[in-house]
C-alpha atoms as a PDB file:
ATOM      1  CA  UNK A   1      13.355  12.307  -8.915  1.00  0.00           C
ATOM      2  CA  UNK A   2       9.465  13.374  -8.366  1.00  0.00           C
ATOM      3  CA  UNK A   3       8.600  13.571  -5.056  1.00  0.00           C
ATOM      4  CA  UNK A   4       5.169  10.900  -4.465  1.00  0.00           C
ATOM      5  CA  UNK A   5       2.446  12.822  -2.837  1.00  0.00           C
ATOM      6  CA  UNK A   6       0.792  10.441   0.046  1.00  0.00           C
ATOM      7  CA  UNK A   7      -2.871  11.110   0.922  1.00  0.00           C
ATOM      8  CA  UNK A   8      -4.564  10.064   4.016  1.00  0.00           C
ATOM      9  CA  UNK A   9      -7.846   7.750   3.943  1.00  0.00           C
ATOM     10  CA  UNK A  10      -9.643   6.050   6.992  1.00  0.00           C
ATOM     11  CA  UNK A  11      -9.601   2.290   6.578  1.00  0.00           C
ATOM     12  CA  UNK A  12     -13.650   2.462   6.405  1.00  0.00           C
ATOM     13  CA  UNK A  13     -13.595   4.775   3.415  1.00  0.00           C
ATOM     14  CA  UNK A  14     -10.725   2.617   1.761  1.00  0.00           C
ATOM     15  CA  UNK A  15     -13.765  -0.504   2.523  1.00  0.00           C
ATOM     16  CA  UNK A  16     -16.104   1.460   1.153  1.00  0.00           C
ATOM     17  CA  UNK A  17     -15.118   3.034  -1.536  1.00  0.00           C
ATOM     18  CA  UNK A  18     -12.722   0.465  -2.506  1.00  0.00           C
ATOM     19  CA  UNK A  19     -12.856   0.302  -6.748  1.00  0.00           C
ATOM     20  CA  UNK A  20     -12.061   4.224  -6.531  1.00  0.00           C
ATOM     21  CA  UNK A  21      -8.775   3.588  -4.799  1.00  0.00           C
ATOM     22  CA  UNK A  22      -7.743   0.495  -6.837  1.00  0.00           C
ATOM     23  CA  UNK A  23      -8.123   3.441 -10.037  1.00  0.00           C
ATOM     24  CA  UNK A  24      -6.549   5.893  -8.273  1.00  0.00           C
ATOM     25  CA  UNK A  25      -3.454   3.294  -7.469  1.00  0.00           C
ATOM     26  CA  UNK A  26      -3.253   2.059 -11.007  1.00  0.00           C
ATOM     27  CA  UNK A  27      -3.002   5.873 -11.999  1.00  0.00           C
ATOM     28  CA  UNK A  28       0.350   6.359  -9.430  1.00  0.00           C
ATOM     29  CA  UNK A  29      -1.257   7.341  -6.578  1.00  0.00           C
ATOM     30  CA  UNK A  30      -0.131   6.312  -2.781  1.00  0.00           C
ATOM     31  CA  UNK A  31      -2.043   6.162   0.124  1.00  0.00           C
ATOM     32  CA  UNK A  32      -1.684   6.078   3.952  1.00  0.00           C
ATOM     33  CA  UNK A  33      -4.492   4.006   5.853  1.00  0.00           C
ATOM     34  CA  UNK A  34      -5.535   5.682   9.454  1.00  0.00           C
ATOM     35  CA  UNK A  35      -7.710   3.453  12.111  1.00  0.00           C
ATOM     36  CA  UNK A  36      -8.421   5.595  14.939  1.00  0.00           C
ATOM     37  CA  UNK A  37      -5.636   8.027  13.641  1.00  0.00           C
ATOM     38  CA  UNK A  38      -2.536   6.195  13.410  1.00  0.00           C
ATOM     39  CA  UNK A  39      -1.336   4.550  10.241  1.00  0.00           C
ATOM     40  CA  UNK A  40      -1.485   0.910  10.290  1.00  0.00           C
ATOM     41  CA  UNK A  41      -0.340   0.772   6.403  1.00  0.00           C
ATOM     42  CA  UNK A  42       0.564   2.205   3.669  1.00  0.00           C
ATOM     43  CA  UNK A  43      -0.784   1.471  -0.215  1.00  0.00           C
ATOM     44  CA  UNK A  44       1.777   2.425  -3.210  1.00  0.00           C
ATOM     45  CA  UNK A  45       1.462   1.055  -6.690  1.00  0.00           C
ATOM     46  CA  UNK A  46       3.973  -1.371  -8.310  1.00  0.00           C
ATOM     47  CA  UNK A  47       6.947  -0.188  -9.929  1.00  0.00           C
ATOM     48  CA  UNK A  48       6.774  -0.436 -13.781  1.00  0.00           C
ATOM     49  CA  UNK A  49      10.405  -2.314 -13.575  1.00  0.00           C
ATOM     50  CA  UNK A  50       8.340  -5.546 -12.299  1.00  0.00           C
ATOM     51  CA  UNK A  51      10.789  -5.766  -9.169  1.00  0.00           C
ATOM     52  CA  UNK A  52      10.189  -7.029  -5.956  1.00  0.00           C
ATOM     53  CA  UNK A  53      11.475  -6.723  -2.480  1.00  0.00           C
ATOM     54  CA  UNK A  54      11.959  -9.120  -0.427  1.00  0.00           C
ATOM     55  CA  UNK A  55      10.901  -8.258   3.104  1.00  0.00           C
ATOM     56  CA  UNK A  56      10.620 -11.418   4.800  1.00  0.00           C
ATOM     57  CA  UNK A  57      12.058 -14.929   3.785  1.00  0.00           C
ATOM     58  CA  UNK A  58      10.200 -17.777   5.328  1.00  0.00           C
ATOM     59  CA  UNK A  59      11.663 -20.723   3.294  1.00  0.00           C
ATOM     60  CA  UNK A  60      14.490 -20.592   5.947  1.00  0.00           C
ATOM     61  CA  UNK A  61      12.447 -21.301   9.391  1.00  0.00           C
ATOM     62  CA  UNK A  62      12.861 -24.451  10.502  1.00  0.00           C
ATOM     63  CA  UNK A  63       9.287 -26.146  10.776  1.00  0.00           C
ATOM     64  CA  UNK A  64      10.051 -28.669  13.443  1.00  0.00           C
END
């Protein structure tokens, strides 16, 4: 197993400077976005198995 190395980047820069990330995603990288200096997300590419996870299933709330 290879470990992923996370980097740091400031949500402005990630606005900014948003076409290098998207590269650097495609290429494997991850990312951890700070505003003010606390994560608020993180940014990983997608597996090359084409699986999902399903984190939250909303086709079971009732509507009414």
């Amino acid at each position: 197993m290879t470990k992923v190395d996370e980097k740091t980047v400031s949500l402005k820069e990630l606005r900014e400077q948003f076409p290098k990330y998207i590269d650097a995603i495609s290429k494997g990288e991850s990312f951890i976005v700070m505003k003010r200096s606390k994560a608020i997300f993180q940014i990983n590419p997608i597996n090359d198995e084409g699986t999902w996870t399903t984190i939250a299933d909303f086709t079971s709330i009732d509507k009414n």
